[in-house]
N, C-alpha and C. Protein backbone atom coordinates (compact mmCIF):
# COMPACT_ATOMS: atom_id res chain seq x y z
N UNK A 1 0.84 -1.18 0.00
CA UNK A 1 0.00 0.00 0.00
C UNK A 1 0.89 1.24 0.00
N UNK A 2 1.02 1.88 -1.07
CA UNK A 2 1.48 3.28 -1.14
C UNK A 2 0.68 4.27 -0.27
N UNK A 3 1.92 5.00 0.12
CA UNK A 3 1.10 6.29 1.04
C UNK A 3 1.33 7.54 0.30
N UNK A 4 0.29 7.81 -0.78
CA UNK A 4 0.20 8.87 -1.45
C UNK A 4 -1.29 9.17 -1.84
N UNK A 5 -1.46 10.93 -1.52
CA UNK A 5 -2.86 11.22 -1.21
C UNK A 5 -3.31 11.21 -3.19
N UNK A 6 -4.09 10.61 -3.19
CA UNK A 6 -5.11 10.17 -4.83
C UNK A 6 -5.57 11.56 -5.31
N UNK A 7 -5.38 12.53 -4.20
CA UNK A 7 -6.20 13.89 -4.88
C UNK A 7 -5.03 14.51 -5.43
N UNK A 8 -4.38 15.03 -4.04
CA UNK A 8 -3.03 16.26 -4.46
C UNK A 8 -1.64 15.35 -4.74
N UNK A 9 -1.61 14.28 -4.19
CA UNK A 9 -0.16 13.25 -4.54
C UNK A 9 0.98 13.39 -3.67
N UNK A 10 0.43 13.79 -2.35
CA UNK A 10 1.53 14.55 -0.79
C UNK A 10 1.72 12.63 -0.75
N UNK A 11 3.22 12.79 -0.72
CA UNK A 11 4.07 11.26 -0.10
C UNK A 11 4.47 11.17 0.72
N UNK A 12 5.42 10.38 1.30
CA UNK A 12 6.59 10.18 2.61
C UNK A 12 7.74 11.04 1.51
N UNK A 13 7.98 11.58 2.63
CA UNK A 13 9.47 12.13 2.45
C UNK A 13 10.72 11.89 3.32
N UNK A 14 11.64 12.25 3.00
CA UNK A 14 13.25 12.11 3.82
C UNK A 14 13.92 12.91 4.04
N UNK A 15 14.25 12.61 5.54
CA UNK A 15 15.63 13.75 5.75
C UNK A 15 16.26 13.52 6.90
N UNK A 16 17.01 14.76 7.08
CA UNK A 16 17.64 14.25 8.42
C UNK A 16 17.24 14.48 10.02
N UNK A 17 16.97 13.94 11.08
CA UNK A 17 16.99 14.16 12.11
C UNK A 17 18.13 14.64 12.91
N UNK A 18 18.14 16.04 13.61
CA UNK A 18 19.39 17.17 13.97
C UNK A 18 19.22 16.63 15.52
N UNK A 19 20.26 16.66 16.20
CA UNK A 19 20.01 16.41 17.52
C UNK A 19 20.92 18.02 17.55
N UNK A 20 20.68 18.24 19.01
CA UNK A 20 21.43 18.88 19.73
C UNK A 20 22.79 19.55 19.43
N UNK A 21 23.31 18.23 19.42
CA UNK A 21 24.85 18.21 19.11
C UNK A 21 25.34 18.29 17.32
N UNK A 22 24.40 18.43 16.93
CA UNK A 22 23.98 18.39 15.31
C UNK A 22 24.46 16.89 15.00
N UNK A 23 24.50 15.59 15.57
CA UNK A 23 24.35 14.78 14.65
C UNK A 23 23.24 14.39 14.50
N UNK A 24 23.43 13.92 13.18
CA UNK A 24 22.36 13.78 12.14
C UNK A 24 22.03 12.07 11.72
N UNK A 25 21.10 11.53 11.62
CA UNK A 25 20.01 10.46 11.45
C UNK A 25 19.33 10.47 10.23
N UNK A 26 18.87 9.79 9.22
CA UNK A 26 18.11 9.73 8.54
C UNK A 26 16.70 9.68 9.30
N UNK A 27 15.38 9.88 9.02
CA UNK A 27 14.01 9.81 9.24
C UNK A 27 13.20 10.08 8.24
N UNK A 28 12.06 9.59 8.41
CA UNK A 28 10.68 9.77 7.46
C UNK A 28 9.67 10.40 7.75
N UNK A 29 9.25 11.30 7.34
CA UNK A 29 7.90 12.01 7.80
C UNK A 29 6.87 11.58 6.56
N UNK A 30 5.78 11.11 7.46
CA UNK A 30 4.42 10.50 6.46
C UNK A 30 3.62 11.08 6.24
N UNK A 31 2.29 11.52 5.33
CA UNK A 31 1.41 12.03 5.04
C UNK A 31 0.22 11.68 6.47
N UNK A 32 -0.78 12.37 6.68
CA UNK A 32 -1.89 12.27 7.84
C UNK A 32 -3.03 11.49 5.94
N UNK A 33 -3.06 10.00 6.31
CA UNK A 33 -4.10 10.01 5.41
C UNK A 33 -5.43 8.96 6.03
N UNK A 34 -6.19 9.35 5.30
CA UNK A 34 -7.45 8.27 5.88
C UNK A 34 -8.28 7.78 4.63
N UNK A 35 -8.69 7.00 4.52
CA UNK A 35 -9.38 6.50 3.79
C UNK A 35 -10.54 6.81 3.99
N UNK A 36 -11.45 7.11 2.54
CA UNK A 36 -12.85 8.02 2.41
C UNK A 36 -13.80 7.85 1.60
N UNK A 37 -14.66 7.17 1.71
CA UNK A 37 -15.79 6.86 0.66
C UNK A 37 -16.27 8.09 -0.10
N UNK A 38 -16.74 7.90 -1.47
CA UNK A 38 -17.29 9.58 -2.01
C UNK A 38 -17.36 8.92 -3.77
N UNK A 39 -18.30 9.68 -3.72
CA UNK A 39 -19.06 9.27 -5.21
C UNK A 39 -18.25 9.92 -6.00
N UNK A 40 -18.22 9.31 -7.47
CA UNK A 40 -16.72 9.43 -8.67
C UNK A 40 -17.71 9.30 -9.52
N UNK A 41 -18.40 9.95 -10.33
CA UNK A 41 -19.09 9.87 -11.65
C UNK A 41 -19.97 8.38 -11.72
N UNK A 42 -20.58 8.72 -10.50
CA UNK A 42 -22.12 7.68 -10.23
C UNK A 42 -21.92 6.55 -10.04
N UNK A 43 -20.88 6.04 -9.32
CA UNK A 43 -20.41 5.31 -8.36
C UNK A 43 -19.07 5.52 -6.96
N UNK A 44 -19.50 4.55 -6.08
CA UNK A 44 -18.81 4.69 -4.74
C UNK A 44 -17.47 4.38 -5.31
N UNK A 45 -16.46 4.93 -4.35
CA UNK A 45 -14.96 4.86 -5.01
C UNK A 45 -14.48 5.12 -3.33
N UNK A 46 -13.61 4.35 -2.84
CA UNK A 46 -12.68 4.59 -1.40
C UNK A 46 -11.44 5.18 -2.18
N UNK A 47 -11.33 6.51 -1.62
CA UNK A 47 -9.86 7.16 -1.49
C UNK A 47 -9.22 7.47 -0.88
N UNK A 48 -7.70 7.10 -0.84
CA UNK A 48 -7.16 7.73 0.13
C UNK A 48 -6.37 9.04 -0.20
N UNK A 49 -6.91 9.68 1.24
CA UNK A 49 -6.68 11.46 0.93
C UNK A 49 -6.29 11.51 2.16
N UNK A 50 -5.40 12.75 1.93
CA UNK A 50 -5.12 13.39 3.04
C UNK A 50 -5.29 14.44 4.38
N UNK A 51 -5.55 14.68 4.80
CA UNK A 51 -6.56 15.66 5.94
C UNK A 51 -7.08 16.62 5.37
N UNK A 52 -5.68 17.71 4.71
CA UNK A 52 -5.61 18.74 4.41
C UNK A 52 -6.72 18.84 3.68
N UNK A 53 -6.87 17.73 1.89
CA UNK A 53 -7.41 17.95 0.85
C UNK A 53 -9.16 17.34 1.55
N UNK A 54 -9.10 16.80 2.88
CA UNK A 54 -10.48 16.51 3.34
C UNK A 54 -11.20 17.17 4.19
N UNK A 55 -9.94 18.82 4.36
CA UNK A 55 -10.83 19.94 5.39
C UNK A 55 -10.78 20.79 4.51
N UNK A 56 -10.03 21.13 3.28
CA UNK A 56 -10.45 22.02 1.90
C UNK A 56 -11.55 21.61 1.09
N UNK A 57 -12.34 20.48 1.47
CA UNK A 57 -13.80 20.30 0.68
C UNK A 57 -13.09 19.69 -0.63
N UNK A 58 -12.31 19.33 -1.07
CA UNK A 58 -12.15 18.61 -2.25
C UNK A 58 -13.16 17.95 -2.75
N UNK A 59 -13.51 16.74 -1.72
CA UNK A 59 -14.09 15.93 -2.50
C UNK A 59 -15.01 15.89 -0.88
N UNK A 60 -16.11 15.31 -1.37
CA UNK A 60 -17.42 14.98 -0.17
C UNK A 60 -17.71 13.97 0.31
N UNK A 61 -17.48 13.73 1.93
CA UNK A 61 -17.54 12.48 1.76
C UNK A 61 -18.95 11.59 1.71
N UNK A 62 -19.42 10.31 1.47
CA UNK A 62 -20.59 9.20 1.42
C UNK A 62 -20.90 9.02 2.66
N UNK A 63 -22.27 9.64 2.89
CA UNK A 63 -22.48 9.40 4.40
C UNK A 63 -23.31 8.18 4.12
């Protein structure tokens, strides 16, 4: 399962984790996504989206 939002396309990304002392770590920061029922040209379709594009009204969800 890919973690990439189906609307806008927000992924995992990479970088480094800084401590203190500045050494540095690789880490991953993930997208906030949820899965969302919502009608697609007159049928049900589950997407996964991300918060952002599901508190900007993108798409509506299937109650």
């Amino acid at each position: 399962m890919s973690r990439v939002c189906d609307i806008c396309g927000k992924h995992t990304i990479t970088g480094n984790k800084v401590s203190h002392a500045k050494n540095r770590t690789r880490r991953v920061w993930k997208p906030n996504l949820v899965k969302v029922k919502t009608v697609v040209g007159g049928t049900t379709v589950t997407l996964k989206i991300c918060t952002r594009c599901l508190r900007s009204d993108v798409i509506t969800k299937k109650v």
